[in-house]
N, C-alpha and C. Protein backbone atom coordinates (compact mmCIF):
# COMPACT_ATOMS: atom_id res chain seq x y z
N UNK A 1 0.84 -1.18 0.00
CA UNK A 1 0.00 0.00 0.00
C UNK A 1 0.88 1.24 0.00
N UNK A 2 0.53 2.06 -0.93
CA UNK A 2 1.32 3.24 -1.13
C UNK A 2 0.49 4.65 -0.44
N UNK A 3 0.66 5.01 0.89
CA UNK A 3 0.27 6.36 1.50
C UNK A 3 0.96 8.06 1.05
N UNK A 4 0.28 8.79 0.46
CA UNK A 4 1.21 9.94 -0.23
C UNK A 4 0.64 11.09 1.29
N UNK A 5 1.35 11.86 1.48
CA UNK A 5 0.90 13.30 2.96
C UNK A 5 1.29 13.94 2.01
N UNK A 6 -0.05 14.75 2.37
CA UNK A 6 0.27 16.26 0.91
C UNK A 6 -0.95 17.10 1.72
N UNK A 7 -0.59 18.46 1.40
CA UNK A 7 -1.01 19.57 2.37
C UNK A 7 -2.93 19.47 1.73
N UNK A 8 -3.20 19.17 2.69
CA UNK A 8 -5.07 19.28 2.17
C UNK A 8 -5.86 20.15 1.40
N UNK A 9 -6.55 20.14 0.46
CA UNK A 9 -7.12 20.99 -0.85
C UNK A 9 -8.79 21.43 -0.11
N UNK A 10 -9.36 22.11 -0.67
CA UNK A 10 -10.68 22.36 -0.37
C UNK A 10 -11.34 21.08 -0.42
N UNK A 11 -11.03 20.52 -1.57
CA UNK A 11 -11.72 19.31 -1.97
C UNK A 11 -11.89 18.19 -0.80
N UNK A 12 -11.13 18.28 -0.19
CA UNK A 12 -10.57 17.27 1.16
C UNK A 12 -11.76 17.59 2.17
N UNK A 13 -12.09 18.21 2.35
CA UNK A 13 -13.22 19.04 3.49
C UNK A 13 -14.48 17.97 3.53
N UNK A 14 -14.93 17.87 2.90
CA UNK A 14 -16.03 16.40 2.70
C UNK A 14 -15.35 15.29 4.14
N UNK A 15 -14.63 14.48 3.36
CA UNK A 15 -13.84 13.80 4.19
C UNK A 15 -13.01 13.74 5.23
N UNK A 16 -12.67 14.91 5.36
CA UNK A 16 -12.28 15.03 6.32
C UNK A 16 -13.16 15.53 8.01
N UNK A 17 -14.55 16.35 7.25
CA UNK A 17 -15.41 15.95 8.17
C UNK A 17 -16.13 14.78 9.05
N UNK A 18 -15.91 14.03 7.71
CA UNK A 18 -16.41 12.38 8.10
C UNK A 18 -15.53 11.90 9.37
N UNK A 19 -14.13 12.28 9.08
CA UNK A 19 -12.88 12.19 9.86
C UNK A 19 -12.92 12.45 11.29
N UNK A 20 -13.40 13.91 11.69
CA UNK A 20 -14.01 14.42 12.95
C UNK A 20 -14.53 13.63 13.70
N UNK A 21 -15.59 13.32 12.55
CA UNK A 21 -17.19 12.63 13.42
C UNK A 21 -16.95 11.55 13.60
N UNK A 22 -16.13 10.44 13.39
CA UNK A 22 -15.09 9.53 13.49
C UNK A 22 -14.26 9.44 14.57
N UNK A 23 -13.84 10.42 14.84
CA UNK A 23 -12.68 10.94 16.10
C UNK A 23 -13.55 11.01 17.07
N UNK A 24 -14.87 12.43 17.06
CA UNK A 24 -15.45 12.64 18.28
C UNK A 24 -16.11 11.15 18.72
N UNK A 25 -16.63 10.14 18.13
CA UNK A 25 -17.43 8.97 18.33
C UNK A 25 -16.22 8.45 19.33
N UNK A 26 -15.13 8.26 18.82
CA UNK A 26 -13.58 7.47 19.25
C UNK A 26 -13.58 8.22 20.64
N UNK A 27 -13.79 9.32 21.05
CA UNK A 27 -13.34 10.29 22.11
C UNK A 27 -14.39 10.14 23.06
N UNK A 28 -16.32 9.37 22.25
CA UNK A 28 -17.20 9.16 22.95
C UNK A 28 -17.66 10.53 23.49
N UNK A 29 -17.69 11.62 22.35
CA UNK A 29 -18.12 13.02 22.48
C UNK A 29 -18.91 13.27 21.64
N UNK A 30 -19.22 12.55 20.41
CA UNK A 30 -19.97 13.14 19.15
C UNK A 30 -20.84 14.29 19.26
N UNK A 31 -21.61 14.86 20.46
CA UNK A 31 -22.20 16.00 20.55
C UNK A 31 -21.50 16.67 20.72
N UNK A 32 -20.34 17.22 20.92
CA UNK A 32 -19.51 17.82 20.70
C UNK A 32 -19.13 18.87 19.83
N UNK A 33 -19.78 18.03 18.40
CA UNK A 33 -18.97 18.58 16.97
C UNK A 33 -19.88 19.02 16.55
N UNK A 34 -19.65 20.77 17.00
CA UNK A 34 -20.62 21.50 16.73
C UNK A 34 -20.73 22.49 15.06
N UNK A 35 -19.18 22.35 14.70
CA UNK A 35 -19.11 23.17 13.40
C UNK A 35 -19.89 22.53 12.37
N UNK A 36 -20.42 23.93 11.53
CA UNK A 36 -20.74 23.02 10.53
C UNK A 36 -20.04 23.26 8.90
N UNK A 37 -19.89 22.75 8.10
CA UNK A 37 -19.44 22.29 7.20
C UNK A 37 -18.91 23.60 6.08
N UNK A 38 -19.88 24.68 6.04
CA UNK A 38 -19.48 25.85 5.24
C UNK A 38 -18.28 26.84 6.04
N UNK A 39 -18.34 26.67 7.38
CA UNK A 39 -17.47 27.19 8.32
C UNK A 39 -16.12 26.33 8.63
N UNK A 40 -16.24 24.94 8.27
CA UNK A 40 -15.25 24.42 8.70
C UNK A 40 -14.27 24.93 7.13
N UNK A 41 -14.71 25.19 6.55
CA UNK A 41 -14.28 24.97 4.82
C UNK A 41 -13.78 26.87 4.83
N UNK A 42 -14.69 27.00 5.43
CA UNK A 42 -14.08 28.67 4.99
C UNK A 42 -12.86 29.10 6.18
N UNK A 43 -12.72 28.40 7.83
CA UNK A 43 -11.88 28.85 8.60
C UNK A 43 -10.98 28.12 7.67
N UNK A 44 -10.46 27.14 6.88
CA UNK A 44 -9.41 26.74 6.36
C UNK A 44 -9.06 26.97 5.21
N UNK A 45 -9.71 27.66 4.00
CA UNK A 45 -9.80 27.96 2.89
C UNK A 45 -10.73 29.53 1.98
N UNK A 46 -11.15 29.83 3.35
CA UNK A 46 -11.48 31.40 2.94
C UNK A 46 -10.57 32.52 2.71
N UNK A 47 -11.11 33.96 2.98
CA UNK A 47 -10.06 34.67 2.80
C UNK A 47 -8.72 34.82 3.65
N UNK A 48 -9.15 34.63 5.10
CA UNK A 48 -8.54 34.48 6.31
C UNK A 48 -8.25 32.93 7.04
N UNK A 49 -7.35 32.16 6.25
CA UNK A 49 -7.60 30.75 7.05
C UNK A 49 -6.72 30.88 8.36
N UNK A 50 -7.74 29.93 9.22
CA UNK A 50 -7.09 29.94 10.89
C UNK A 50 -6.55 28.43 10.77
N UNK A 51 -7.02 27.45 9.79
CA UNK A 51 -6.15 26.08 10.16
C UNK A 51 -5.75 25.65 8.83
N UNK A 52 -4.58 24.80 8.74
CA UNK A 52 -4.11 24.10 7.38
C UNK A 52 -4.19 22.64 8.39
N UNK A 53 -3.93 22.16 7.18
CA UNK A 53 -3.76 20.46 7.46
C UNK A 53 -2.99 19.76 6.28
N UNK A 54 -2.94 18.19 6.68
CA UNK A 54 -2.01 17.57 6.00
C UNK A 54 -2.94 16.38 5.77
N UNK A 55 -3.13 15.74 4.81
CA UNK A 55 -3.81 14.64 4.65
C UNK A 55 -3.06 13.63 3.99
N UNK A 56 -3.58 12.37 4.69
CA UNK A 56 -2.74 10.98 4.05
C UNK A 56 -4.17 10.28 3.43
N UNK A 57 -3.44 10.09 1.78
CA UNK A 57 -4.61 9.43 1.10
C UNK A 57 -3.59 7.86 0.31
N UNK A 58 -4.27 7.29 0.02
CA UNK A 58 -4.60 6.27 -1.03
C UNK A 58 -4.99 5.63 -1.94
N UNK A 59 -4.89 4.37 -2.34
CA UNK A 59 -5.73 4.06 -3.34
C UNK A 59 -6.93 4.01 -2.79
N UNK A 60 -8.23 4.04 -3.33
CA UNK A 60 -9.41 4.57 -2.80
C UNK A 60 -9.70 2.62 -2.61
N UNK A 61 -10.45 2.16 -1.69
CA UNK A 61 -11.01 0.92 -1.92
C UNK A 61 -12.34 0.45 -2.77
N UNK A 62 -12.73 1.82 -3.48
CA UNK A 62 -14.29 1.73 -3.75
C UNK A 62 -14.09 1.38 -5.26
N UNK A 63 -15.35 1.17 -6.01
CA UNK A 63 -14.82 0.85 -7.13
C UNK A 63 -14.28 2.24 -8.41
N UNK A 64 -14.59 3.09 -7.64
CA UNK A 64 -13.65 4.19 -8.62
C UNK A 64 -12.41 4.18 -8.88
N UNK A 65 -11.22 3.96 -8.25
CA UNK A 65 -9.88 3.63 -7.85
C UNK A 65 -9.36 5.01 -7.58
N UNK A 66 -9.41 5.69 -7.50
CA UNK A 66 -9.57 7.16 -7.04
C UNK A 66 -8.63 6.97 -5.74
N UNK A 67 -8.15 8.06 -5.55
CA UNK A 67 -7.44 8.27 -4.31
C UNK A 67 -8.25 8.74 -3.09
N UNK A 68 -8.05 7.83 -2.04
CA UNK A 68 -8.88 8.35 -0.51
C UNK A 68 -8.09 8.70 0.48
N UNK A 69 -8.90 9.67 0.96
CA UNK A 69 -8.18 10.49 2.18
C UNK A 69 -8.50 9.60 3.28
N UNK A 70 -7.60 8.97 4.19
CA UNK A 70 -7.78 7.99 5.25
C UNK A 70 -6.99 8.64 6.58
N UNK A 71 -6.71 9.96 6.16
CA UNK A 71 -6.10 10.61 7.74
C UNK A 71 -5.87 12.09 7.46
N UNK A 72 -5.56 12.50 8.62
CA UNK A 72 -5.57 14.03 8.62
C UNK A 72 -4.69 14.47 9.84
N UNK A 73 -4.05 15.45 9.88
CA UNK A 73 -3.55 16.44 10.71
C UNK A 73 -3.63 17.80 10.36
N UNK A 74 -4.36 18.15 11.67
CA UNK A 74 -4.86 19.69 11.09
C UNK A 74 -4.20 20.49 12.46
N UNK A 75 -3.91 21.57 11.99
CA UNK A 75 -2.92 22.19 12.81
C UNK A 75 -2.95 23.66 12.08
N UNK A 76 -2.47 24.59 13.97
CA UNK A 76 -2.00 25.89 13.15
C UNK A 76 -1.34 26.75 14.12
N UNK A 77 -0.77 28.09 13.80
CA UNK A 77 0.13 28.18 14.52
C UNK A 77 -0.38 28.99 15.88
N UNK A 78 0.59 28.62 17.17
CA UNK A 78 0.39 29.19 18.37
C UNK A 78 1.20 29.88 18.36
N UNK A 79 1.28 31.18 19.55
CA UNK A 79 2.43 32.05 19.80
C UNK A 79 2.28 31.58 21.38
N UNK A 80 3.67 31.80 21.97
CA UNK A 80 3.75 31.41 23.16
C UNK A 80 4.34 32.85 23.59
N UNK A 81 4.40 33.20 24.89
CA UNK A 81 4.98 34.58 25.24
C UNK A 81 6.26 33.98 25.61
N UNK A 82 6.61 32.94 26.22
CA UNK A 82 7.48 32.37 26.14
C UNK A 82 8.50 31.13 26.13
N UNK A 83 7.98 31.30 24.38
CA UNK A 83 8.77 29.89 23.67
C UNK A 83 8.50 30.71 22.37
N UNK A 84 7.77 31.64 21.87
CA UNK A 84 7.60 31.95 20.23
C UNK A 84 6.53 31.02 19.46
N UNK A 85 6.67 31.02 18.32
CA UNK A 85 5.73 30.68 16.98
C UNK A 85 5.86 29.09 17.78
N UNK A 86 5.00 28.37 17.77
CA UNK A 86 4.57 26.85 18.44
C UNK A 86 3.59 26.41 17.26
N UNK A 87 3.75 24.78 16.62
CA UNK A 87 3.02 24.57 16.37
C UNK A 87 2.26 23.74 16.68
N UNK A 88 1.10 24.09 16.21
CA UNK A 88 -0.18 23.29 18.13
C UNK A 88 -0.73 22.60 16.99
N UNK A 89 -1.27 21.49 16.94
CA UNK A 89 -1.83 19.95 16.64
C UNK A 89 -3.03 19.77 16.78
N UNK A 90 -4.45 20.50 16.12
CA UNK A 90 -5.22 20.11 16.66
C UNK A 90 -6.11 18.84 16.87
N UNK A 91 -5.58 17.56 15.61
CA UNK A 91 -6.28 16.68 15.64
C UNK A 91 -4.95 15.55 14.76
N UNK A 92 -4.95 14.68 15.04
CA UNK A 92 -4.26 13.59 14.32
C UNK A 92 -5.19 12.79 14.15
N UNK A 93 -5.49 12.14 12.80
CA UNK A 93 -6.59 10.79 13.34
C UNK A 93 -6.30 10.47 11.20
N UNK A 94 -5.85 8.81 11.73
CA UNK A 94 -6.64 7.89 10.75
C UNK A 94 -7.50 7.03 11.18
N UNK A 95 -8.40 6.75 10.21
CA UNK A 95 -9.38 5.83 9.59
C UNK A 95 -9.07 4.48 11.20
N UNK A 96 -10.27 4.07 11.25
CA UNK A 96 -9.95 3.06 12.20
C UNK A 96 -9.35 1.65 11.45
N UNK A 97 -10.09 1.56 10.33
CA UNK A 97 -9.10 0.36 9.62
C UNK A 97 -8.05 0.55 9.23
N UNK A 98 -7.63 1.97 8.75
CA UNK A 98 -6.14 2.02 8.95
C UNK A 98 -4.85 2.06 9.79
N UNK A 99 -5.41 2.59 10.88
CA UNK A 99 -4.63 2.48 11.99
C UNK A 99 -3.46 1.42 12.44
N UNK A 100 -2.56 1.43 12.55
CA UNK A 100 -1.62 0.38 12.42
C UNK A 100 -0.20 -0.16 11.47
N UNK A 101 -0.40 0.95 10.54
CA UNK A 101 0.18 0.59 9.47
C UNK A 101 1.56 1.75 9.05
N UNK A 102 1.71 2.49 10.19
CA UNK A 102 2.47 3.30 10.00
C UNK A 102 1.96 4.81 9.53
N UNK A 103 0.63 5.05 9.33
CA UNK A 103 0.06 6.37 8.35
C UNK A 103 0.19 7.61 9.34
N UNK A 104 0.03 7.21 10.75
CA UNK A 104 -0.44 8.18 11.82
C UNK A 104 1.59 8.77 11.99
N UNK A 105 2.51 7.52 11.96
CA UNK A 105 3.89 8.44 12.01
C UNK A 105 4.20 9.27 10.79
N UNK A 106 3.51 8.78 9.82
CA UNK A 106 4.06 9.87 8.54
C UNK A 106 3.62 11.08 8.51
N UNK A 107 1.89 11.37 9.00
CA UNK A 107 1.43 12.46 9.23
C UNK A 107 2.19 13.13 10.27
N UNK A 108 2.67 12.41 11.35
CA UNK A 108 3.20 13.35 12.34
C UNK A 108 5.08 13.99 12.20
N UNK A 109 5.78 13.10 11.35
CA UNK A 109 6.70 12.90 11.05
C UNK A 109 6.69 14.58 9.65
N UNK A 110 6.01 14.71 8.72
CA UNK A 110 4.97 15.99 8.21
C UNK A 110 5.46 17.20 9.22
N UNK A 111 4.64 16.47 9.97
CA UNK A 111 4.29 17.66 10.94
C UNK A 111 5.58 18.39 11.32
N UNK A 112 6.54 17.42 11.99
CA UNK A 112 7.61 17.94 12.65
C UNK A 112 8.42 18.68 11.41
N UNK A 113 8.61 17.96 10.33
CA UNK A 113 9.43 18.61 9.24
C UNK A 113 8.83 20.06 8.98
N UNK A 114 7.52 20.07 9.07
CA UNK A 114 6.93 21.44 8.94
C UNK A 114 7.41 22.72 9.99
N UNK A 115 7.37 22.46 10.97
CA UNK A 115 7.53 22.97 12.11
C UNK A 115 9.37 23.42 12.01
N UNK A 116 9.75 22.14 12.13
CA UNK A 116 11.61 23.01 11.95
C UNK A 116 11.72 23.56 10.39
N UNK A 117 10.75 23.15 9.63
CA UNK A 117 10.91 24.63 7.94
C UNK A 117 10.60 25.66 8.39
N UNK A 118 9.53 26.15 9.49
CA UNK A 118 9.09 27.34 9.94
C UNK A 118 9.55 28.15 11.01
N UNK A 119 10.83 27.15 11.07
CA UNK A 119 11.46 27.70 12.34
C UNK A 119 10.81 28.18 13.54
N UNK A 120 9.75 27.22 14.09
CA UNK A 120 8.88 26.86 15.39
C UNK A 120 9.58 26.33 16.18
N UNK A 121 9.57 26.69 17.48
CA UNK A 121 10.26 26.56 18.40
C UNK A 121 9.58 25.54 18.63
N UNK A 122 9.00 24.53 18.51
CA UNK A 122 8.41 22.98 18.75
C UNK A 122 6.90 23.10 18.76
N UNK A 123 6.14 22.09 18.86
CA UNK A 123 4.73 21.54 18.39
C UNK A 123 4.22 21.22 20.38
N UNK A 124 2.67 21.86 19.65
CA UNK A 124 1.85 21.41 21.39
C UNK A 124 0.68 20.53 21.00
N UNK A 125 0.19 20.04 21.76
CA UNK A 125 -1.20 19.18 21.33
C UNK A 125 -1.45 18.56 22.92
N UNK A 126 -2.77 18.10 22.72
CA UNK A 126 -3.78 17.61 24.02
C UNK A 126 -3.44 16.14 23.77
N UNK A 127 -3.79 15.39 24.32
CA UNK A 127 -4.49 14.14 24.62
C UNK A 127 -5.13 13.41 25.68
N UNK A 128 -5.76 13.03 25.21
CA UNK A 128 -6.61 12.93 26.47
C UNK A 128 -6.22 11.15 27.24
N UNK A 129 -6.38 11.60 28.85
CA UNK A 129 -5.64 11.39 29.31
C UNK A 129 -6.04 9.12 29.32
N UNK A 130 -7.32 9.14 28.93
CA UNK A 130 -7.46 7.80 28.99
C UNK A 130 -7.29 6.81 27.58
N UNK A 131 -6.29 7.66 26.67
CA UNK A 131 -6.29 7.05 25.11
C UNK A 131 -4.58 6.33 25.31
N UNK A 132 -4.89 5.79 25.75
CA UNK A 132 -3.30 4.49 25.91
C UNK A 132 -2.76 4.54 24.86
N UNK A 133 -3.21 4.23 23.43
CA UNK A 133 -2.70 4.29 21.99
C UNK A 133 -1.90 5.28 21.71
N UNK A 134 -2.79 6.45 21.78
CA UNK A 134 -2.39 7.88 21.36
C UNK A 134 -0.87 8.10 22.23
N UNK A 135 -1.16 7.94 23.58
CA UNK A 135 -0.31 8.32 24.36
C UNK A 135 1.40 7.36 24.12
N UNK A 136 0.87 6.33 23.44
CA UNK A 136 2.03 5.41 23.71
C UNK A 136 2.63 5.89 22.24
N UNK A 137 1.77 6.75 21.13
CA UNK A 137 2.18 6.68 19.85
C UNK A 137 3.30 8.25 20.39
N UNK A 138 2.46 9.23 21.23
CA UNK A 138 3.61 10.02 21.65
C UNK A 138 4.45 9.98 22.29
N UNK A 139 4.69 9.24 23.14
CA UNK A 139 6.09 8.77 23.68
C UNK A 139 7.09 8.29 22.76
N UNK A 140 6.47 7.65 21.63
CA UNK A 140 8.06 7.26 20.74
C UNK A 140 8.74 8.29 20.11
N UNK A 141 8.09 9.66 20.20
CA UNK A 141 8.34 10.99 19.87
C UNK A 141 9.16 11.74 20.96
N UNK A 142 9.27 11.02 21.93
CA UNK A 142 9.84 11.36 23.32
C UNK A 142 8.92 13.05 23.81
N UNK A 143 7.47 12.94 23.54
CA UNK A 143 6.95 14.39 23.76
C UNK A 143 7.02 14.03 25.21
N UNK A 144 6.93 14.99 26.19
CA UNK A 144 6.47 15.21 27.09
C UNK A 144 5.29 15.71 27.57
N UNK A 145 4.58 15.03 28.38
CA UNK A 145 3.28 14.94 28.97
C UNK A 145 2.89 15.23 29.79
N UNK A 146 2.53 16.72 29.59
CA UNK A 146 2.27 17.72 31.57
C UNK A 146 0.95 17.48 31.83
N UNK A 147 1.11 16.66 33.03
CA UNK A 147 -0.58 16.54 33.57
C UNK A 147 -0.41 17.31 34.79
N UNK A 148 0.27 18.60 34.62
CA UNK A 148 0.01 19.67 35.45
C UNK A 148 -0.75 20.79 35.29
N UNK A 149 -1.40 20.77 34.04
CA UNK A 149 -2.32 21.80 33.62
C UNK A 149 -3.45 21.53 33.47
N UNK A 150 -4.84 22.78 33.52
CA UNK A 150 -5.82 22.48 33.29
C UNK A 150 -6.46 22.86 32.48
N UNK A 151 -7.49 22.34 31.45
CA UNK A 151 -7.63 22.67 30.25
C UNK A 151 -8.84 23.83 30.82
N UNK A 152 -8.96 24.55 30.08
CA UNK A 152 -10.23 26.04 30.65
C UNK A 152 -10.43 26.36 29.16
N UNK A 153 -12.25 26.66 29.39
CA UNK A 153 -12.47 27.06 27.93
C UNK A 153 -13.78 28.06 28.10
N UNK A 154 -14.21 28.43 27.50
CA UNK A 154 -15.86 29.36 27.17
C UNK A 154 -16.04 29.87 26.52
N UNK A 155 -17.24 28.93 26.54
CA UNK A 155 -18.37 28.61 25.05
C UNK A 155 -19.05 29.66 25.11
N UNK A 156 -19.37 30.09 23.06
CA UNK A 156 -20.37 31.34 23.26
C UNK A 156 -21.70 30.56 22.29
């Protein structure tokens, strides 16, 4: 199986929603995912985009043979007051049948190359704290894992 990571097109937005709703189910949040679809497409591809991403596709399995998007990393940049330009991670996620196969290090492997081209003083991201997978996939990254902070947010 041949996986290509190439920076995500408008076109990708379809699927990659599917992707979300996929994740939030995985996270056991699906009410959660409140954006909807003309907004998710325009914060990333309007005049002003707030997120880019990276998508890992393939041969499609359907009978078109078409290439499918089976993962995503969407990300964008943080400023830290002190550390500088950070790039923050907001979602990693392949396909549940793909999972396993190496797709989730290439997207992240992306990532990091992105980050030292932009001369980012390093990458932030969440995880949550009961995903064993996730957590064990960031440790081979040697990230470090502060469960000294608390996440704070408000909703409008």
């Amino acid at each position: 199986m041949t996986v290509n990571i190439r920076p995500a097109i408008k076109s990708d937005c379809k699927k990659m929603m599917q992707l979300i709703h996929e994740l939030a189910l995985y996270e056991k949040a699906p009410e959660q995912v409140t954006v909807d679809y003309d907004h998710f497409v325009e914060s990333g591809f309007g005049p002003n985009p707030v997120w880019a991403a990276y998508v890992a596709e393939t041969a499609s399995l359907s009978e078109d043979n078409g290439l499918e998007v089976i993962g995503f990393a969407l990300y964008y940049t943080r400023y830290s007051t002190w550390k500088g330009q950070r790039l923050y991670l907001e979602d990693l996620l392949v396909t549940e049948c793909m999972r396993g196969k190496g797709i989730g290090k290439l997207l992240m492997d992306k990532l990091i190359d992105h980050a030292r081209e932009h001369h980012f003083s390093g990458m932030v991201w969440q995880v949550l704290e009961w995903n064993e997978p996730a957590i064990a996939f960031y440790k081979r990254y040697k990230a470090d894992i502060d469960a000294g902070w608390l996440n704070c947010s408000i909703n409008f």
